[in-house]
PDB file of N, CA and C in Angstrom:
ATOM      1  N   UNK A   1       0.848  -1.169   0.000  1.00  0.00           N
ATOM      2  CA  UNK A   1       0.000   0.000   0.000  1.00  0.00           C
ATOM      3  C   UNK A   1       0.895   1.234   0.000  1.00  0.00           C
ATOM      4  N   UNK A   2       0.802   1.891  -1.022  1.00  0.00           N
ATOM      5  CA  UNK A   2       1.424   3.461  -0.824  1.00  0.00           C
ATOM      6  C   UNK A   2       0.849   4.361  -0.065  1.00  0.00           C
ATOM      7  N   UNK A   3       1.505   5.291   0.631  1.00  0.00           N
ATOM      8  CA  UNK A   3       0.964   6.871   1.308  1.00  0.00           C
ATOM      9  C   UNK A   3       1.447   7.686   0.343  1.00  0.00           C
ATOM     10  N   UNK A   4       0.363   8.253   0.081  1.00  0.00           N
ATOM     11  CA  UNK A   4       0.884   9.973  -0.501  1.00  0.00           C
ATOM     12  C   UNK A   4       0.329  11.356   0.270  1.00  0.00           C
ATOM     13  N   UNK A   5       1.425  12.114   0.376  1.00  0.00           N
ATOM     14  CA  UNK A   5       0.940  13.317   1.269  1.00  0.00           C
ATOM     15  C   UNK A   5      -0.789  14.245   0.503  1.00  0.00           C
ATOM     16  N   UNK A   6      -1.115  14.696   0.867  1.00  0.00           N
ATOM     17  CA  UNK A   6      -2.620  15.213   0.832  1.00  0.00           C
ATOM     18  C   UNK A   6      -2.246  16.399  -0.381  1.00  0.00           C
ATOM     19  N   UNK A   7      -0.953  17.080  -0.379  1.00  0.00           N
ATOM     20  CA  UNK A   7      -0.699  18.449  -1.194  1.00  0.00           C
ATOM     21  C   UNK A   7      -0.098  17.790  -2.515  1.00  0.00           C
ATOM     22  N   UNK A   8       0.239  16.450  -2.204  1.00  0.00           N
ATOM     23  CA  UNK A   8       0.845  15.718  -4.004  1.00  0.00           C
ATOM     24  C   UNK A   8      -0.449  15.285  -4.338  1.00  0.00           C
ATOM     25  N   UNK A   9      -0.924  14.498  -3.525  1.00  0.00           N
ATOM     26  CA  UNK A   9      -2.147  14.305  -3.969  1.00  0.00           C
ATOM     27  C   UNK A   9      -3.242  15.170  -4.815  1.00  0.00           C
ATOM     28  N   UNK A  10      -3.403  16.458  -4.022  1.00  0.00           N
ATOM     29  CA  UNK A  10      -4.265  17.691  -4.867  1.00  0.00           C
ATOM     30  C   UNK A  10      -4.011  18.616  -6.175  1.00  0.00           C
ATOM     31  N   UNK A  11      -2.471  17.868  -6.705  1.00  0.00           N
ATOM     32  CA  UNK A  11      -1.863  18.095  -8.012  1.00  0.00           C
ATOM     33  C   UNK A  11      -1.534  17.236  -8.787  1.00  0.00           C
ATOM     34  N   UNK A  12      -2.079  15.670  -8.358  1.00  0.00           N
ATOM     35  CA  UNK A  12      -1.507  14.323  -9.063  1.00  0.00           C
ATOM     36  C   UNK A  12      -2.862  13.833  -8.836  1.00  0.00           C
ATOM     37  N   UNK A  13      -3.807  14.280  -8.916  1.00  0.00           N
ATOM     38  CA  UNK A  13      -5.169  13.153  -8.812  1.00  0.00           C
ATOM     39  C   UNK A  13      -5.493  12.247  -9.647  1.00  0.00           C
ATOM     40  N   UNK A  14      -5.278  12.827 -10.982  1.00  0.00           N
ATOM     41  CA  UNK A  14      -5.556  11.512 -11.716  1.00  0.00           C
ATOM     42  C   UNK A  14      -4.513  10.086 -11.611  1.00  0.00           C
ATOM     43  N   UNK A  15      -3.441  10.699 -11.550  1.00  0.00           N
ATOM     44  CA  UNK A  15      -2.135   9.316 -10.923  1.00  0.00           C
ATOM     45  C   UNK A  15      -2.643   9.161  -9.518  1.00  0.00           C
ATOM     46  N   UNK A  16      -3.283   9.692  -8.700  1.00  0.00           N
ATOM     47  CA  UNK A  16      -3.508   8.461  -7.832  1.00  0.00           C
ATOM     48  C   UNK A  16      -4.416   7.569  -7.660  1.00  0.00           C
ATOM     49  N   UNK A  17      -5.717   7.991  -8.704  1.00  0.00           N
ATOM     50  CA  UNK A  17      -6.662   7.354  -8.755  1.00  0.00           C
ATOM     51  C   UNK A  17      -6.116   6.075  -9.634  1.00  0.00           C
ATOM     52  N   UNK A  18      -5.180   6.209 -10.588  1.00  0.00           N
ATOM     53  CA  UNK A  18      -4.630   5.239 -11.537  1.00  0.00           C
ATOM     54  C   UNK A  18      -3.864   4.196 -10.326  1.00  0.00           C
ATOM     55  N   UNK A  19      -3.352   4.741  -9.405  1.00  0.00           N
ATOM     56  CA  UNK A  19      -2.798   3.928  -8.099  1.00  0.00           C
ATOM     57  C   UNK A  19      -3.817   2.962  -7.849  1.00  0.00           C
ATOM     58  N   UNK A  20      -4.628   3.904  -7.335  1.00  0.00           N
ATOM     59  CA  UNK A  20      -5.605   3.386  -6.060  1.00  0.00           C
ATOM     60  C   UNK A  20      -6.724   2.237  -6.642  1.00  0.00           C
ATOM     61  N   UNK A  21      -6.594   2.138  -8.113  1.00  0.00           N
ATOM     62  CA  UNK A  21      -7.617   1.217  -8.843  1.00  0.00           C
ATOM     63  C   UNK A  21      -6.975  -0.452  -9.043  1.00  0.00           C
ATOM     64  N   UNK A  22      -5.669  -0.196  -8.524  1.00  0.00           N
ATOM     65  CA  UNK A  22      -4.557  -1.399  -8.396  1.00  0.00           C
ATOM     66  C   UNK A  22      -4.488  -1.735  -6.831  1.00  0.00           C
ATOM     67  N   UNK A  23      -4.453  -0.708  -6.186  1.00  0.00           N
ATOM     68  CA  UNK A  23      -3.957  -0.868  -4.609  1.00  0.00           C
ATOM     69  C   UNK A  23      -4.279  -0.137  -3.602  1.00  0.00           C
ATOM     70  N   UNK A  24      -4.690   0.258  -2.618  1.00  0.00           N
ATOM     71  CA  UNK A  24      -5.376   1.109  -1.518  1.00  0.00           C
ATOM     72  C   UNK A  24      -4.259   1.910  -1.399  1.00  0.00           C
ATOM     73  N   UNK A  25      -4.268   3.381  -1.349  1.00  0.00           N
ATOM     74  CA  UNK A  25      -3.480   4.536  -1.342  1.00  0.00           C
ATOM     75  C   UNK A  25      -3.912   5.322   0.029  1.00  0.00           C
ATOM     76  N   UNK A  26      -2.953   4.924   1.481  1.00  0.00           N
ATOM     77  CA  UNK A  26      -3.389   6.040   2.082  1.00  0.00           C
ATOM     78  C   UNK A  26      -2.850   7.663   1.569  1.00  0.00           C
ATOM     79  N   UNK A  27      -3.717   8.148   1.690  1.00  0.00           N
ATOM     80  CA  UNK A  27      -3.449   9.725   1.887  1.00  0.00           C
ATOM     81  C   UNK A  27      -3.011  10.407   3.374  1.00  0.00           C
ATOM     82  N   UNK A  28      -2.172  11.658   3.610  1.00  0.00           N
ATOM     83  CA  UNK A  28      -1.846  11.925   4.548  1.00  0.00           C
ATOM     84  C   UNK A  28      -2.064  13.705   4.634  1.00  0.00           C
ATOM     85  N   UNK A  29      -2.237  13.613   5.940  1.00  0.00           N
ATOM     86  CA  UNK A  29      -2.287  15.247   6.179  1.00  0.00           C
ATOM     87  C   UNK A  29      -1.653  15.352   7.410  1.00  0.00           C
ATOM     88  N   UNK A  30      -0.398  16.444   6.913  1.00  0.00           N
ATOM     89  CA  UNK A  30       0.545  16.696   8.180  1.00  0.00           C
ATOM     90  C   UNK A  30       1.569  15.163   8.586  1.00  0.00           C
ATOM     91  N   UNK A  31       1.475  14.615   7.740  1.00  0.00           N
ATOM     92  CA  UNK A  31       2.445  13.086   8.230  1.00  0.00           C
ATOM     93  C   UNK A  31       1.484  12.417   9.136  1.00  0.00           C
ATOM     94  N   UNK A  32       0.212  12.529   8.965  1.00  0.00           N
ATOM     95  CA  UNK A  32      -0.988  11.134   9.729  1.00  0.00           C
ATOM     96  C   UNK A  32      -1.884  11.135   8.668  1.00  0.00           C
ATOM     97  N   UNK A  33      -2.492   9.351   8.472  1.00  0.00           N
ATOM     98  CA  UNK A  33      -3.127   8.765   7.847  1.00  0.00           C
ATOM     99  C   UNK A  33      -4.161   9.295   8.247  1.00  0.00           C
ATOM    100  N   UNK A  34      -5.118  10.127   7.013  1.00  0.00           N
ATOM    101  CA  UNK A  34      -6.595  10.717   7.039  1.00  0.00           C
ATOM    102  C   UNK A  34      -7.793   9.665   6.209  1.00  0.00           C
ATOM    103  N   UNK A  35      -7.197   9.276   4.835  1.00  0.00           N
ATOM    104  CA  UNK A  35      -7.429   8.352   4.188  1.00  0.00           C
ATOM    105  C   UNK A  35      -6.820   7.379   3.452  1.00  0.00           C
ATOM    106  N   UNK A  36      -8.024   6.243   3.169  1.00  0.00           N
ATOM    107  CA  UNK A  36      -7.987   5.386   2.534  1.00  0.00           C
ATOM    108  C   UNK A  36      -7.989   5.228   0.776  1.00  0.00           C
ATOM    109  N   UNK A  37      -7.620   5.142  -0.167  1.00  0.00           N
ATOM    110  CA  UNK A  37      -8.277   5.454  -1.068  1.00  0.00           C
ATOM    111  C   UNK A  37      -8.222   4.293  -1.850  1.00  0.00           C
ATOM    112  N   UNK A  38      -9.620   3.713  -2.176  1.00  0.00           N
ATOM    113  CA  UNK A  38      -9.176   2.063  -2.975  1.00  0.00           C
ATOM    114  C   UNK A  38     -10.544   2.101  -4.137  1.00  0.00           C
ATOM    115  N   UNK A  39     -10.156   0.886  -4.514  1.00  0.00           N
ATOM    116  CA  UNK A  39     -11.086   0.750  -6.188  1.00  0.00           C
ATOM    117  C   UNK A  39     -12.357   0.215  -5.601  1.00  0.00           C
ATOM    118  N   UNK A  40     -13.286   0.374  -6.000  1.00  0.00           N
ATOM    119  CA  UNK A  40     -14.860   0.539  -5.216  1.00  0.00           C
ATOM    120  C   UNK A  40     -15.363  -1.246  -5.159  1.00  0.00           C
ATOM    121  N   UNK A  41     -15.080  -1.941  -5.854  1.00  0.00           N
ATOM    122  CA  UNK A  41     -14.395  -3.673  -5.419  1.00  0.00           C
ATOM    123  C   UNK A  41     -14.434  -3.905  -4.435  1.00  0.00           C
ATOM    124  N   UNK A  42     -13.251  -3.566  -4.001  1.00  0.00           N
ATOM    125  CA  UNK A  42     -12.548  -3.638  -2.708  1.00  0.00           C
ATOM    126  C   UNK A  42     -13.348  -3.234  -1.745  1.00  0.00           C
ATOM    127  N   UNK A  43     -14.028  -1.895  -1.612  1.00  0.00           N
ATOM    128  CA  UNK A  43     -14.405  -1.383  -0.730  1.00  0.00           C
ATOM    129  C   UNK A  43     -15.388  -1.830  -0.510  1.00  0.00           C
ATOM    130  N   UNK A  44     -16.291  -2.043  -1.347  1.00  0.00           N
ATOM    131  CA  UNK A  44     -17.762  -2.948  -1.379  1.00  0.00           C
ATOM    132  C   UNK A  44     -17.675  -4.242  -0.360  1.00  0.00           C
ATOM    133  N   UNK A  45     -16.205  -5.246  -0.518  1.00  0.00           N
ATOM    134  CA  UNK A  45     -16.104  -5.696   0.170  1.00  0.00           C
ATOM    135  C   UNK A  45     -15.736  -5.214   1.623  1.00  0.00           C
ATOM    136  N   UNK A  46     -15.056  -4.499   1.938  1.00  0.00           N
ATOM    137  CA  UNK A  46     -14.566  -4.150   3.131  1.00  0.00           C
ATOM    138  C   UNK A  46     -15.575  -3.710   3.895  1.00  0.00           C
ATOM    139  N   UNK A  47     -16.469  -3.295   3.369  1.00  0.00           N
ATOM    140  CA  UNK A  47     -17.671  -2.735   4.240  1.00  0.00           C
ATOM    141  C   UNK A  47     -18.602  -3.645   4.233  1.00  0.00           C
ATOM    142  N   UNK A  48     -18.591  -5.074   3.758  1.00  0.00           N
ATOM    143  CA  UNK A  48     -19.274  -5.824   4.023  1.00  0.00           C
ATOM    144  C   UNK A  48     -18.609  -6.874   4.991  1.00  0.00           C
ATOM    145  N   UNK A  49     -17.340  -6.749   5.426  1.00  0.00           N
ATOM    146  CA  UNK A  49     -16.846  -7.413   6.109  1.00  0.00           C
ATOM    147  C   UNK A  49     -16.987  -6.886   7.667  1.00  0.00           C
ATOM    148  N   UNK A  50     -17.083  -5.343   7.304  1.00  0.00           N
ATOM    149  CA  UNK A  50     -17.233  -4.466   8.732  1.00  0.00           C
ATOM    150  C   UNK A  50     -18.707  -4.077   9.330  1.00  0.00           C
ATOM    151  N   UNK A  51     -19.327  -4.460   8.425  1.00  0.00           N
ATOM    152  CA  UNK A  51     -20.908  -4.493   8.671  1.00  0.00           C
ATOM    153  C   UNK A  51     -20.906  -6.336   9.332  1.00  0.00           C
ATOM    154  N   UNK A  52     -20.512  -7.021   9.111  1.00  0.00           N
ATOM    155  CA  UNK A  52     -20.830  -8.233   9.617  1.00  0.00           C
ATOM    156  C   UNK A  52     -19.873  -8.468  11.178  1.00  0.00           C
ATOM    157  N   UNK A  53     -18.957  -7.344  10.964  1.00  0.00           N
ATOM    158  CA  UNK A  53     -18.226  -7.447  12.541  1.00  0.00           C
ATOM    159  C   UNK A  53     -18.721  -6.647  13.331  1.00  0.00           C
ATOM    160  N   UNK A  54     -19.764  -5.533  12.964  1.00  0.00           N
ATOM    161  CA  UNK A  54     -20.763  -4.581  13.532  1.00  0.00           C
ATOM    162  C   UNK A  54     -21.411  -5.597  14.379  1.00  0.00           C
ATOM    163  N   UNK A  55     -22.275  -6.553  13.362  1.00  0.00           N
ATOM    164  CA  UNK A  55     -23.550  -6.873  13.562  1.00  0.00           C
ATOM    165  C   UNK A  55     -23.231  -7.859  14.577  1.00  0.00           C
ATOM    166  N   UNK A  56     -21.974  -8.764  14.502  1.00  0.00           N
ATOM    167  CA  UNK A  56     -21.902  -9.806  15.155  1.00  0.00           C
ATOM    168  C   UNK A  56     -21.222  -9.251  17.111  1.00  0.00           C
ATOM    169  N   UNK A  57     -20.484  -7.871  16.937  1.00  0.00           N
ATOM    170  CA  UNK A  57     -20.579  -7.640  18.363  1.00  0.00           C
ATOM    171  C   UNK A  57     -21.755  -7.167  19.166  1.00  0.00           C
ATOM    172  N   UNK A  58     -22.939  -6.584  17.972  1.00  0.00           N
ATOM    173  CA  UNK A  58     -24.000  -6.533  18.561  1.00  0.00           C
ATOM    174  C   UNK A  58     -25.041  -7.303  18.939  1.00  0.00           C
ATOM    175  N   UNK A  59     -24.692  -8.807  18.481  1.00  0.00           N
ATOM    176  CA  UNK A  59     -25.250  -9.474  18.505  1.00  0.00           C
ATOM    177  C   UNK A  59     -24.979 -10.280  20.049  1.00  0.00           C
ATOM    178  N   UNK A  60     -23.308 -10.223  20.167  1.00  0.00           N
ATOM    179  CA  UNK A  60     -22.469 -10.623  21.528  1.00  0.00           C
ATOM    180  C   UNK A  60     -23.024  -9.991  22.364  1.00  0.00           C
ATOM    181  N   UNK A  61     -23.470  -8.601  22.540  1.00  0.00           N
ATOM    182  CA  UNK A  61     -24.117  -7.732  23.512  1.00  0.00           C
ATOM    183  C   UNK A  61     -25.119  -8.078  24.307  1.00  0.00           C
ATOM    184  N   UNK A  62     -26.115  -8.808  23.324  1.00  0.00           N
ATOM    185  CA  UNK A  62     -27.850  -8.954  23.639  1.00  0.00           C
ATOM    186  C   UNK A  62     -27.552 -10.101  25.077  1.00  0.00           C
ATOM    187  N   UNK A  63     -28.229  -9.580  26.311  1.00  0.00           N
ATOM    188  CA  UNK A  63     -28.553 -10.935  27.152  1.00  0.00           C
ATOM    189  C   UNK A  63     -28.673 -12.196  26.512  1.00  0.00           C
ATOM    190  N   UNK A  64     -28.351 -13.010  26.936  1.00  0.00           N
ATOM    191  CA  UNK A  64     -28.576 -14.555  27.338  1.00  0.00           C
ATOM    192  C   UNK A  64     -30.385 -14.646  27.568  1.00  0.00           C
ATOM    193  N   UNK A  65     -31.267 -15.497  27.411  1.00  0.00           N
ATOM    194  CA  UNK A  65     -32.614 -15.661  27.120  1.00  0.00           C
ATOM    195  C   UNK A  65     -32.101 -16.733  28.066  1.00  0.00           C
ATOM    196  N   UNK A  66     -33.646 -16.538  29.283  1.00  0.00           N
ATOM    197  CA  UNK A  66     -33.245 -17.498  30.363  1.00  0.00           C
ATOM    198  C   UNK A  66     -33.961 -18.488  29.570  1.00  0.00           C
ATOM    199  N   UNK A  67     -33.572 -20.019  30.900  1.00  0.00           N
ATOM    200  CA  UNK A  67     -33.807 -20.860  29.788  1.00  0.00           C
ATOM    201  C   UNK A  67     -35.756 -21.495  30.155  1.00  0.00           C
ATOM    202  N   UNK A  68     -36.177 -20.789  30.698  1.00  0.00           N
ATOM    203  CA  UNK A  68     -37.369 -21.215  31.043  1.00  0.00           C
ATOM    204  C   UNK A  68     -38.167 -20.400  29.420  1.00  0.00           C
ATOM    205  N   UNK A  69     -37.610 -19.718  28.461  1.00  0.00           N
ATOM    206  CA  UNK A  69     -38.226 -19.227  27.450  1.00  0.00           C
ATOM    207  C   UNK A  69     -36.932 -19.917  26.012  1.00  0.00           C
ATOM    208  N   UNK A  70     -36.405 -20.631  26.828  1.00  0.00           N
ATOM    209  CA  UNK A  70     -36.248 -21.923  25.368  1.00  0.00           C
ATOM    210  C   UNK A  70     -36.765 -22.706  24.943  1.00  0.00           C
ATOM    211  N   UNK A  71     -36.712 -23.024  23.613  1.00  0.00           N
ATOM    212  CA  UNK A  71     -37.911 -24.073  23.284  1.00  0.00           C
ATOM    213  C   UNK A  71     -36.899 -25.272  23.736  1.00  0.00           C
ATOM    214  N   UNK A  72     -37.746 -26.198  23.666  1.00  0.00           N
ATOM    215  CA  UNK A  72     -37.292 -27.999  24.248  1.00  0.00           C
ATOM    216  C   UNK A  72     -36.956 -28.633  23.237  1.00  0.00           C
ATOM    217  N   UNK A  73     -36.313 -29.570  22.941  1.00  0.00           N
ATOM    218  CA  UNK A  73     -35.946 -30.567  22.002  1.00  0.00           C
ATOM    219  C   UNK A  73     -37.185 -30.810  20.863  1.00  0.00           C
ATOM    220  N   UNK A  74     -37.997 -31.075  21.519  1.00  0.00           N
ATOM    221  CA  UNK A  74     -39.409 -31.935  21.134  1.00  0.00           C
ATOM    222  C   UNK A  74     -39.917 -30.694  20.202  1.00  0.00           C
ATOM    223  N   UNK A  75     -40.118 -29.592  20.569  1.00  0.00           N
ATOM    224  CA  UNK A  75     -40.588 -28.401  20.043  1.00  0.00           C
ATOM    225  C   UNK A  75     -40.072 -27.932  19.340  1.00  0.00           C
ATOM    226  N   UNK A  76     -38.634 -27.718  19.525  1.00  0.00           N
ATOM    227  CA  UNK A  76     -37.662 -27.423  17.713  1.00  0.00           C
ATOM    228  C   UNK A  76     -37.528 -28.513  16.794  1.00  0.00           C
ATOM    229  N   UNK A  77     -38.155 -29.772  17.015  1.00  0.00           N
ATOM    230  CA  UNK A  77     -38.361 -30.673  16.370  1.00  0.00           C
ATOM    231  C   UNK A  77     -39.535 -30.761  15.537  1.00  0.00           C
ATOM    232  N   UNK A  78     -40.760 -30.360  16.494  1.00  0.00           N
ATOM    233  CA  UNK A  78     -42.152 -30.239  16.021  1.00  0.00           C
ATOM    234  C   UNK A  78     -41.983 -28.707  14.720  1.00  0.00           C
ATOM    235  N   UNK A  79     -41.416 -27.756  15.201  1.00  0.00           N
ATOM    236  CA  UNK A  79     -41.034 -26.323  14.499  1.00  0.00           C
ATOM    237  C   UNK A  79     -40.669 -26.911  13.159  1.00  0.00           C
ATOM    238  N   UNK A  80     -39.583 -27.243  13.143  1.00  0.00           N
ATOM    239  CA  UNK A  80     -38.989 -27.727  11.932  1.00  0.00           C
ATOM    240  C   UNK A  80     -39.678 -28.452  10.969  1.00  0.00           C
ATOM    241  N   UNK A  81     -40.510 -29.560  11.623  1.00  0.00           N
ATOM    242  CA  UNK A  81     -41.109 -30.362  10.654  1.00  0.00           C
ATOM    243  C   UNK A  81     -42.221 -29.844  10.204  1.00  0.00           C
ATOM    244  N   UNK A  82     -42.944 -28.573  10.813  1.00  0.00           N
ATOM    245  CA  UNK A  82     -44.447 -28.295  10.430  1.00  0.00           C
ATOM    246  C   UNK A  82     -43.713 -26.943   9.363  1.00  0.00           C
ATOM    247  N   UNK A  83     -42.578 -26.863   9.446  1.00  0.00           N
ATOM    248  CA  UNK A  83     -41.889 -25.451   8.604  1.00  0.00           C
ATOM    249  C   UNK A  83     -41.336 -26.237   6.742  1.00  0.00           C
ATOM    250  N   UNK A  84     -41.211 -27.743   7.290  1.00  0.00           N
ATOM    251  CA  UNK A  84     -41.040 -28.385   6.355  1.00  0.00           C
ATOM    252  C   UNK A  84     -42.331 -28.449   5.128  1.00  0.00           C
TER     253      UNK A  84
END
C-alpha cells in the first residue's frame, strides 16, 4: 500500500486514482493517515466485512434468554417439521 501526502495528492489526482484502482493509497495530512483510497471492489467488500463485525458484536451484547423461554428438544423438532 502506498501513502501519498494530501498536497501531491491535490496536483496528481488523476495518478492516484490510476494507483488506487490497483492498490489502496493512504493519503496523509501533516504526516498522519486521514485516508484510505481504494477501487470501489474492494471497498464494497470491506464494508461488508465491517458491517458483519458490527452486527456480530451486537449481537455478543444482547442478554442470554433465560432458559425457562427456550424451546425444548421436542418443540424445535415439532417447528422444523411443520416449517417443512
Amino acid at each position: 500500500m502506498q501513502t501519498i501526502a494530501s498536497r501531491k495528492v491535490q496536483s496528481r489526482v488523476g495518478a492516484t486514482l490510476d494507483i488506487a484502482k490497483g492498490e489502496p493509497v493512504t493519503i496523509t495530512q501533516y504526516g498522519r493517515p486521514v485516508v484510505t483510497m481504494m477501487n470501489a471492489d474492494l471497498a464494497q467488500k470491506a464494508l461488508r466485512v465491517y458491517q458483519a463485525y458490527d452486527m456480530a458484536k451486537f449481537l455478543d451484547a444482547l442478554p442470554a434468554l433465560p432458559d425457562s423461554l427456550a424451546l425444548s428438544d421436542k418443540a424445535n423438532n415439532a417447528l422444523v417439521h411443520a416449517l417443512r
